[in-house]
PDB file of N, CA and C in Angstrom:
ATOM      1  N   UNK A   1     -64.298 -13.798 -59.350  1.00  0.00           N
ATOM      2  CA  UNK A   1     -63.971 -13.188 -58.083  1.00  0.00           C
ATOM      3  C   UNK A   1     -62.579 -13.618 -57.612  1.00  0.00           C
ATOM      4  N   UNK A   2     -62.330 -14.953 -57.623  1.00  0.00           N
ATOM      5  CA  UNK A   2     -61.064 -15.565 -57.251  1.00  0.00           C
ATOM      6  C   UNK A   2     -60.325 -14.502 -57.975  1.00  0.00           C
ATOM      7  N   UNK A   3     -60.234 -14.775 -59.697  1.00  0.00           N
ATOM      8  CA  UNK A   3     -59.185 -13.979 -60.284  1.00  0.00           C
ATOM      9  C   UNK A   3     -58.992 -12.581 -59.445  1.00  0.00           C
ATOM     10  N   UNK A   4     -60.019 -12.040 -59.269  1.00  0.00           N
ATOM     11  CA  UNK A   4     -59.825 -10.684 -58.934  1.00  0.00           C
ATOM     12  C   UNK A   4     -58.819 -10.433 -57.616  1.00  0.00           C
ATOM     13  N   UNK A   5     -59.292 -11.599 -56.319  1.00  0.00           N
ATOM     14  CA  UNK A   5     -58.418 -11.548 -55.359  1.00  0.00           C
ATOM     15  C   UNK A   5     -56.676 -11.867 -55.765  1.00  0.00           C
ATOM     16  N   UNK A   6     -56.798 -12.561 -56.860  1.00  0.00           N
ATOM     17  CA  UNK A   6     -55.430 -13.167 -57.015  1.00  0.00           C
ATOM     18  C   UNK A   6     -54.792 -12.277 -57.903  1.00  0.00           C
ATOM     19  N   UNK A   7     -55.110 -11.457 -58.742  1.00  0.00           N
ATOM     20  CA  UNK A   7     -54.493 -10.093 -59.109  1.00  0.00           C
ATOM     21  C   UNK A   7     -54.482  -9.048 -58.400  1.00  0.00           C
ATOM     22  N   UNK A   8     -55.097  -8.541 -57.550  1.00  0.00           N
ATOM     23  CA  UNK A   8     -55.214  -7.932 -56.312  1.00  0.00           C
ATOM     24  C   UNK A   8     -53.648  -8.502 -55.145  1.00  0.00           C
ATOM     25  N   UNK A   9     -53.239  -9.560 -55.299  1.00  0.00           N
ATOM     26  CA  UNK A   9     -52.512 -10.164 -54.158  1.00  0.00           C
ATOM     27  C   UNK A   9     -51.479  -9.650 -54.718  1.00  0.00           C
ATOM     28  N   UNK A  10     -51.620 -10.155 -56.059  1.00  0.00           N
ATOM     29  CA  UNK A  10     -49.939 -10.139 -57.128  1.00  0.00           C
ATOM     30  C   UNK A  10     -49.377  -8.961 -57.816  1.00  0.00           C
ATOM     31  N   UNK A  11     -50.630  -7.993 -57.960  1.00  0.00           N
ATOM     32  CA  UNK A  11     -50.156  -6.664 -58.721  1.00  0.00           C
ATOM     33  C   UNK A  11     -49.716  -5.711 -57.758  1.00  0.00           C
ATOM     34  N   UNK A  12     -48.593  -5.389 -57.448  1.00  0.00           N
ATOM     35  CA  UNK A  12     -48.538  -4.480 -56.233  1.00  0.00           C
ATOM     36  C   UNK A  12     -48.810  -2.912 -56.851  1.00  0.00           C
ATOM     37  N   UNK A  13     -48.826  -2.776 -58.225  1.00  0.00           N
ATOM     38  CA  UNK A  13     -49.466  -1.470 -58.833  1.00  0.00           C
ATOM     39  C   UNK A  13     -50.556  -1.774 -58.588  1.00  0.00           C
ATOM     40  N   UNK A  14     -52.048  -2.393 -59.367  1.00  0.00           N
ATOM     41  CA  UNK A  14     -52.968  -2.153 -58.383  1.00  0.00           C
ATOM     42  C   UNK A  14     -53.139  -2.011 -57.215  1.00  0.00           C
ATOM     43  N   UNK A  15     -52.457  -2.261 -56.271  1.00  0.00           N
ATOM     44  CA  UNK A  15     -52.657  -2.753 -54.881  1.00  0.00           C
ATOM     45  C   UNK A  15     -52.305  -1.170 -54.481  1.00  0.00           C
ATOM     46  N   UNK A  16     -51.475  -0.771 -54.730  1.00  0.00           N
ATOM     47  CA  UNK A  16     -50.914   0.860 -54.678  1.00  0.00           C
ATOM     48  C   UNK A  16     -51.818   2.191 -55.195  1.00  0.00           C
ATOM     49  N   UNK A  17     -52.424   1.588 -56.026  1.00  0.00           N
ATOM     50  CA  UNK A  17     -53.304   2.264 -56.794  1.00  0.00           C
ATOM     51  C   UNK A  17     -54.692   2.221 -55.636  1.00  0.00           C
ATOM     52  N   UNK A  18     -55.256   1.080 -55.641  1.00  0.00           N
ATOM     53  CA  UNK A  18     -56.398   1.198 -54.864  1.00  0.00           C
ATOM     54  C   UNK A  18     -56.004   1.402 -53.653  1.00  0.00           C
ATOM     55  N   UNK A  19     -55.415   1.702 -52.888  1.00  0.00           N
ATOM     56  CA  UNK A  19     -55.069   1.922 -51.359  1.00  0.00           C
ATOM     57  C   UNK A  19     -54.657   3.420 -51.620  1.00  0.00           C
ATOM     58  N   UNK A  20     -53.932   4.266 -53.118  1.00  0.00           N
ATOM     59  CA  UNK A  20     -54.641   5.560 -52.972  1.00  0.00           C
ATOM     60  C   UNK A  20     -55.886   6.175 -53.128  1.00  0.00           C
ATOM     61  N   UNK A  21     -56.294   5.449 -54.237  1.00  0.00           N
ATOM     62  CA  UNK A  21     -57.359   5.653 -53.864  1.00  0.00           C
ATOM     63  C   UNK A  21     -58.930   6.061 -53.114  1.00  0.00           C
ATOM     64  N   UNK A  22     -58.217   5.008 -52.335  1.00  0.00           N
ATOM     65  CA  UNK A  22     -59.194   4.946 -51.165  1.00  0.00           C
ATOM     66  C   UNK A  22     -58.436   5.624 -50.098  1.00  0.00           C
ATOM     67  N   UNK A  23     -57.420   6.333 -49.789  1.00  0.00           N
ATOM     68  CA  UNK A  23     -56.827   6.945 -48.915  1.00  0.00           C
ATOM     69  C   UNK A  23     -56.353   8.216 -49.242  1.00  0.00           C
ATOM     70  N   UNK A  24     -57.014   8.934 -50.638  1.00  0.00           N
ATOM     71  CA  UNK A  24     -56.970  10.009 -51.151  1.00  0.00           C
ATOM     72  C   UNK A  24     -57.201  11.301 -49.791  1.00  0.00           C
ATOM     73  N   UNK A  25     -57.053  12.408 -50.335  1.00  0.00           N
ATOM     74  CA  UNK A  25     -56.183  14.028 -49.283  1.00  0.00           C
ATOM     75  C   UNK A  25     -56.197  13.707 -48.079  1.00  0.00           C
ATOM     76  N   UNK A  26     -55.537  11.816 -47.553  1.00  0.00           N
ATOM     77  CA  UNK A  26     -54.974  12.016 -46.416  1.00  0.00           C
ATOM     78  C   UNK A  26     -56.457  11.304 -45.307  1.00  0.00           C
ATOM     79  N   UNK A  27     -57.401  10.927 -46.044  1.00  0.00           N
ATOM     80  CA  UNK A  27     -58.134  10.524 -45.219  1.00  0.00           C
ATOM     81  C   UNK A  27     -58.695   9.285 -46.045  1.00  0.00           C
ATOM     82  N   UNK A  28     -59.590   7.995 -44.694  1.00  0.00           N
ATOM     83  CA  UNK A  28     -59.882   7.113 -45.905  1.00  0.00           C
ATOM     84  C   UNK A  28     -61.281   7.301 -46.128  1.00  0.00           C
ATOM     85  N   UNK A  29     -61.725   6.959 -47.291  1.00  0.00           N
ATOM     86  CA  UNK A  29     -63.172   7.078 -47.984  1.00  0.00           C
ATOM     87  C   UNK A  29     -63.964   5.772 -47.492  1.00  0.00           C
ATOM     88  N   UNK A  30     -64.533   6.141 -46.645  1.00  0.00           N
ATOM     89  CA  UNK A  30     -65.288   4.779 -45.834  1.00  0.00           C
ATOM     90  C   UNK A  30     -66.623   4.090 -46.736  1.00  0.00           C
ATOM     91  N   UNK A  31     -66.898   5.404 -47.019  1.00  0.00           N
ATOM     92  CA  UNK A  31     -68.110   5.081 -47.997  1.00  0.00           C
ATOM     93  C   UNK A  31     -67.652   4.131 -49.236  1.00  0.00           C
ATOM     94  N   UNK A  32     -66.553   5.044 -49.821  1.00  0.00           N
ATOM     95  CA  UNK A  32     -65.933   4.125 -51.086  1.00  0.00           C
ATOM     96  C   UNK A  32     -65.821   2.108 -50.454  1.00  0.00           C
ATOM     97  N   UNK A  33     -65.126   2.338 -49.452  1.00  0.00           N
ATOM     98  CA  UNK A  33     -64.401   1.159 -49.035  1.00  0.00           C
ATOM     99  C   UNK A  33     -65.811   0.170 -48.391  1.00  0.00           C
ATOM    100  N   UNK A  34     -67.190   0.747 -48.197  1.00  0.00           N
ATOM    101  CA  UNK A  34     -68.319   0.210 -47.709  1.00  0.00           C
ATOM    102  C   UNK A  34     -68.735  -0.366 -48.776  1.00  0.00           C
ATOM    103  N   UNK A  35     -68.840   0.277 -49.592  1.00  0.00           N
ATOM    104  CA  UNK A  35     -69.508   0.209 -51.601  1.00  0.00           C
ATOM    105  C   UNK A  35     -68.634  -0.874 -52.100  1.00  0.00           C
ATOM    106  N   UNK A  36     -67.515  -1.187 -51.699  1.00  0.00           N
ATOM    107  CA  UNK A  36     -66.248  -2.086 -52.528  1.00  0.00           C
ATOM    108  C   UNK A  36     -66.844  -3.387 -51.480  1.00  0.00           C
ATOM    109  N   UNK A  37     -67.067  -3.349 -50.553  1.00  0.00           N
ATOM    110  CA  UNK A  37     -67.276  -4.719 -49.704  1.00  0.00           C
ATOM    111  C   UNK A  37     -68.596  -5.405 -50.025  1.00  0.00           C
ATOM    112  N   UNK A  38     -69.633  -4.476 -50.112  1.00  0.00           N
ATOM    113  CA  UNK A  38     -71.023  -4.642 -50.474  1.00  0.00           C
ATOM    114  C   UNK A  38     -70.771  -5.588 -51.447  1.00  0.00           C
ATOM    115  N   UNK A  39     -70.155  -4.971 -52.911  1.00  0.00           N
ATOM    116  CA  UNK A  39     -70.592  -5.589 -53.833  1.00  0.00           C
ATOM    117  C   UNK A  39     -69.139  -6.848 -53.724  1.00  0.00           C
ATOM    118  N   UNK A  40     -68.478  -6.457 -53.392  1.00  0.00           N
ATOM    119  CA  UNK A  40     -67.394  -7.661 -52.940  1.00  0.00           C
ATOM    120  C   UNK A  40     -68.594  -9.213 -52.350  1.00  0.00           C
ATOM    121  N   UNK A  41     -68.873  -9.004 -51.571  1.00  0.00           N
ATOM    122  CA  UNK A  41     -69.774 -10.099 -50.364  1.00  0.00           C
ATOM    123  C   UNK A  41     -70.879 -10.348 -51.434  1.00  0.00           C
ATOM    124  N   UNK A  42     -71.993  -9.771 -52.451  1.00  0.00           N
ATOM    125  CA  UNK A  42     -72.529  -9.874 -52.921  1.00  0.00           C
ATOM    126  C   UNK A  42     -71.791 -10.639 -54.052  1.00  0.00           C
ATOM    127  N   UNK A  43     -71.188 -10.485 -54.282  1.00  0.00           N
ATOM    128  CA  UNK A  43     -70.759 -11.343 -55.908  1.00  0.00           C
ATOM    129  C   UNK A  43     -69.541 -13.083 -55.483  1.00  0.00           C
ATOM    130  N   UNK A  44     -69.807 -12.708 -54.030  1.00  0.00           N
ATOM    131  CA  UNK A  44     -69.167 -13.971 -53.489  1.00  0.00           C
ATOM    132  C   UNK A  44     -70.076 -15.371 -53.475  1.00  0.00           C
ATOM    133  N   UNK A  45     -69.521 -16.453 -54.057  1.00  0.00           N
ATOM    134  CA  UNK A  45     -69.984 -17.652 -53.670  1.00  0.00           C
ATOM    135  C   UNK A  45     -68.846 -18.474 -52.972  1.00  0.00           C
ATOM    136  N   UNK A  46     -69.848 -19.047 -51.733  1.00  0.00           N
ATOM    137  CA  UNK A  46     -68.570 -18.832 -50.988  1.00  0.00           C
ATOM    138  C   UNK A  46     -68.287 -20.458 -50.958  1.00  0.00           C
ATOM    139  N   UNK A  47     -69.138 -21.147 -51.562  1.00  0.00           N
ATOM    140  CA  UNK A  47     -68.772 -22.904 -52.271  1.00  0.00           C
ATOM    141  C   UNK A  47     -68.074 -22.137 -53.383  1.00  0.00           C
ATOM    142  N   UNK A  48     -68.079 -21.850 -54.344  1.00  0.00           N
ATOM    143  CA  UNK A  48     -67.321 -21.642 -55.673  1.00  0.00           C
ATOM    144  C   UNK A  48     -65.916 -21.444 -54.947  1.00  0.00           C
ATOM    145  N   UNK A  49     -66.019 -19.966 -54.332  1.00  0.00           N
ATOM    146  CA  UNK A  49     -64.862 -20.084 -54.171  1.00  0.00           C
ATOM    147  C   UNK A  49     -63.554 -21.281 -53.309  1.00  0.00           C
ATOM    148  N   UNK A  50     -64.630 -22.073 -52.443  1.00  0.00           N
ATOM    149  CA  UNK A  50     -63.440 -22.514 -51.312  1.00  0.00           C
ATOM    150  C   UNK A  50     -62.804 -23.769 -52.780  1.00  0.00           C
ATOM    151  N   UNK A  51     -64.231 -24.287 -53.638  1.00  0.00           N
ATOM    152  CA  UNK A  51     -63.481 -25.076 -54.740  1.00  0.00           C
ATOM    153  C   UNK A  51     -62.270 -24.456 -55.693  1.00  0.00           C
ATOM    154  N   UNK A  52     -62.518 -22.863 -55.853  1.00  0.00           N
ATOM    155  CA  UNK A  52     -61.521 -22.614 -56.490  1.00  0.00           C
ATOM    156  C   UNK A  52     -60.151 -22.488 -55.517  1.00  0.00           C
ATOM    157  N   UNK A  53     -60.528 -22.434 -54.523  1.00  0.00           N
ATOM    158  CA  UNK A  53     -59.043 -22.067 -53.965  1.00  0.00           C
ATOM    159  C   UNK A  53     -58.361 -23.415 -53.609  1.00  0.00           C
ATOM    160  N   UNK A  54     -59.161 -24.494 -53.463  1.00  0.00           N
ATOM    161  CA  UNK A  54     -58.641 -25.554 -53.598  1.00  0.00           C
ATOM    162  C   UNK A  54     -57.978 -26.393 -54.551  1.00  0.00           C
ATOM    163  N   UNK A  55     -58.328 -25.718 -55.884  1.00  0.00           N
ATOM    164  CA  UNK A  55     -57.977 -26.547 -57.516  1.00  0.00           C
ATOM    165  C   UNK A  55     -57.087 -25.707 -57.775  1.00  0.00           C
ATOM    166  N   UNK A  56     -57.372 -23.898 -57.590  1.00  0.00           N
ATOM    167  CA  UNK A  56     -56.423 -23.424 -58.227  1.00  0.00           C
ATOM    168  C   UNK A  56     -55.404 -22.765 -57.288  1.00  0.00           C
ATOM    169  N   UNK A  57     -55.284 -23.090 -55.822  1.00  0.00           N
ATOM    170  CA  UNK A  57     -54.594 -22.381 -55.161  1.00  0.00           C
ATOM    171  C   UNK A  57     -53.657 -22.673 -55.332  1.00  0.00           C
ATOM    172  N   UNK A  58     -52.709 -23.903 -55.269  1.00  0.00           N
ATOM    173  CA  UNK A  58     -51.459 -24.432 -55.301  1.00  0.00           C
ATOM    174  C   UNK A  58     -50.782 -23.841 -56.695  1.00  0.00           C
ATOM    175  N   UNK A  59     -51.401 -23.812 -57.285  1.00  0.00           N
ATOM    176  CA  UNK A  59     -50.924 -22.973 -59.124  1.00  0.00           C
ATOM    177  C   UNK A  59     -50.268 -20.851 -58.537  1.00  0.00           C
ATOM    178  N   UNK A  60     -51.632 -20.533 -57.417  1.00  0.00           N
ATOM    179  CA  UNK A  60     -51.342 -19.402 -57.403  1.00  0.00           C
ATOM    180  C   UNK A  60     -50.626 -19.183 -56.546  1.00  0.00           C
ATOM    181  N   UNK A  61     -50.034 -20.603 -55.514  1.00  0.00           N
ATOM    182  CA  UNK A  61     -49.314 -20.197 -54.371  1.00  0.00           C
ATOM    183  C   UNK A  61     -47.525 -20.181 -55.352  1.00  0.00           C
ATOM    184  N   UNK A  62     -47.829 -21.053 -56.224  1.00  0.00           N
ATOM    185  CA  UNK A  62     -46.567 -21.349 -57.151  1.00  0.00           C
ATOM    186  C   UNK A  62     -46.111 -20.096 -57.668  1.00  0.00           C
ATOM    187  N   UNK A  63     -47.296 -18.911 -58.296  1.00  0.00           N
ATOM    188  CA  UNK A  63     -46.842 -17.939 -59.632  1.00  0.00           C
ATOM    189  C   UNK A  63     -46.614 -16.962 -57.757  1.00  0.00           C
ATOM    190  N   UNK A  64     -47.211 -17.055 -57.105  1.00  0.00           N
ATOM    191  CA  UNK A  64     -46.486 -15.684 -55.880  1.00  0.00           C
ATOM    192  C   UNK A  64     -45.144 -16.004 -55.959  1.00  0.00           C
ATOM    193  N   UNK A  65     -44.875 -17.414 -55.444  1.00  0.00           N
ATOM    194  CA  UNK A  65     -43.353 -17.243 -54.803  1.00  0.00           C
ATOM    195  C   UNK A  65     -42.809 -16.741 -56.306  1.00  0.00           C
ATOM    196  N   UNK A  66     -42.887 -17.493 -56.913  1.00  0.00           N
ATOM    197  CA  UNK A  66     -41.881 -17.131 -58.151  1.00  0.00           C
ATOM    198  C   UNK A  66     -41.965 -15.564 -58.511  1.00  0.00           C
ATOM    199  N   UNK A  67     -43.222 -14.666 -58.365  1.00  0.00           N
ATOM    200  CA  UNK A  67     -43.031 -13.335 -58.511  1.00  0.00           C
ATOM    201  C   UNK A  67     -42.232 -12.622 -57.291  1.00  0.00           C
ATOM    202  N   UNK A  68     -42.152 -13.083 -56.455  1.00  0.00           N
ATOM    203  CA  UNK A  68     -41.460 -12.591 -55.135  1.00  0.00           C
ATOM    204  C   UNK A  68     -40.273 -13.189 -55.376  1.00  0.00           C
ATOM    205  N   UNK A  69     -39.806 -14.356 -55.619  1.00  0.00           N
ATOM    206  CA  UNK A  69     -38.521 -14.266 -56.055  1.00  0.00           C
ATOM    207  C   UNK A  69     -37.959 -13.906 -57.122  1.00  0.00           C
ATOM    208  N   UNK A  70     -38.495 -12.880 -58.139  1.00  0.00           N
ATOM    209  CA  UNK A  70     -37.897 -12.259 -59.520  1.00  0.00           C
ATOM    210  C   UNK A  70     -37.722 -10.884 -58.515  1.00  0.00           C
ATOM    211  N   UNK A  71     -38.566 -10.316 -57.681  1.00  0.00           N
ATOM    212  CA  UNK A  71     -38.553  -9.191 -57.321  1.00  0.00           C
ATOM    213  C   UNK A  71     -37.388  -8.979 -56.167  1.00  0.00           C
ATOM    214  N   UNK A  72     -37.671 -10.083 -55.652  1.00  0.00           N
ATOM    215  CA  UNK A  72     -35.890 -10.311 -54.585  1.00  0.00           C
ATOM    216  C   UNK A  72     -34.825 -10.128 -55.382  1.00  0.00           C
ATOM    217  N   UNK A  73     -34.465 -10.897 -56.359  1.00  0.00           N
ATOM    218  CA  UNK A  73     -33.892 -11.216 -56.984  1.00  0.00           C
ATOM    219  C   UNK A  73     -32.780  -9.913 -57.946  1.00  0.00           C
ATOM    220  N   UNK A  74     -34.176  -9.239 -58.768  1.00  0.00           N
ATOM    221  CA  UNK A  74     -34.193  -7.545 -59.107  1.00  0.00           C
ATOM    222  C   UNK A  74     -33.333  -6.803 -58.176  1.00  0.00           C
ATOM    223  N   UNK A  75     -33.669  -7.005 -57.222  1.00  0.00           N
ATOM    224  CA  UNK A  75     -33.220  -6.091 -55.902  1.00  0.00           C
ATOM    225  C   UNK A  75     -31.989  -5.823 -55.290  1.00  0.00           C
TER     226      UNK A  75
END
């Protein structure tokens, strides 16, 4: 699950992708976006995660900046 949030944060093509997605001919799909939380909250442990964000957060706070600064950088 972690991974998923943390590619979710970092891929701004997915991130673009699922926000059309879900915001397809101009309106948003509530149902879709109800169905994505459900099983989101369901597949959450929410001890697992606060340990993962504690062991592996500082690693993922490291690979953001550095992707935000290649993309500054690009620019």
């Amino acid at each position: 699950m972690f991974f998923f949030l943390q590619l979710l944060i970092t891929d701004e093509q997915l991130r673009t992708q699922l926000i059309l997605a879900l915001t397809e001919d101009d309106r948003l799909h509530v149902d879709e976006v109800a169905r994505l939380l459900t099983v989101l909250q369901s597949g959450v442990k929410v001890d697992k995660l606060a340990q993962t964000a504690t062991t592996d957060g500082p690693e993922f706070l490291r690979k953001m900046a550095l992707s935000w600064s290649e993309s500054v950088l690009r620019a």
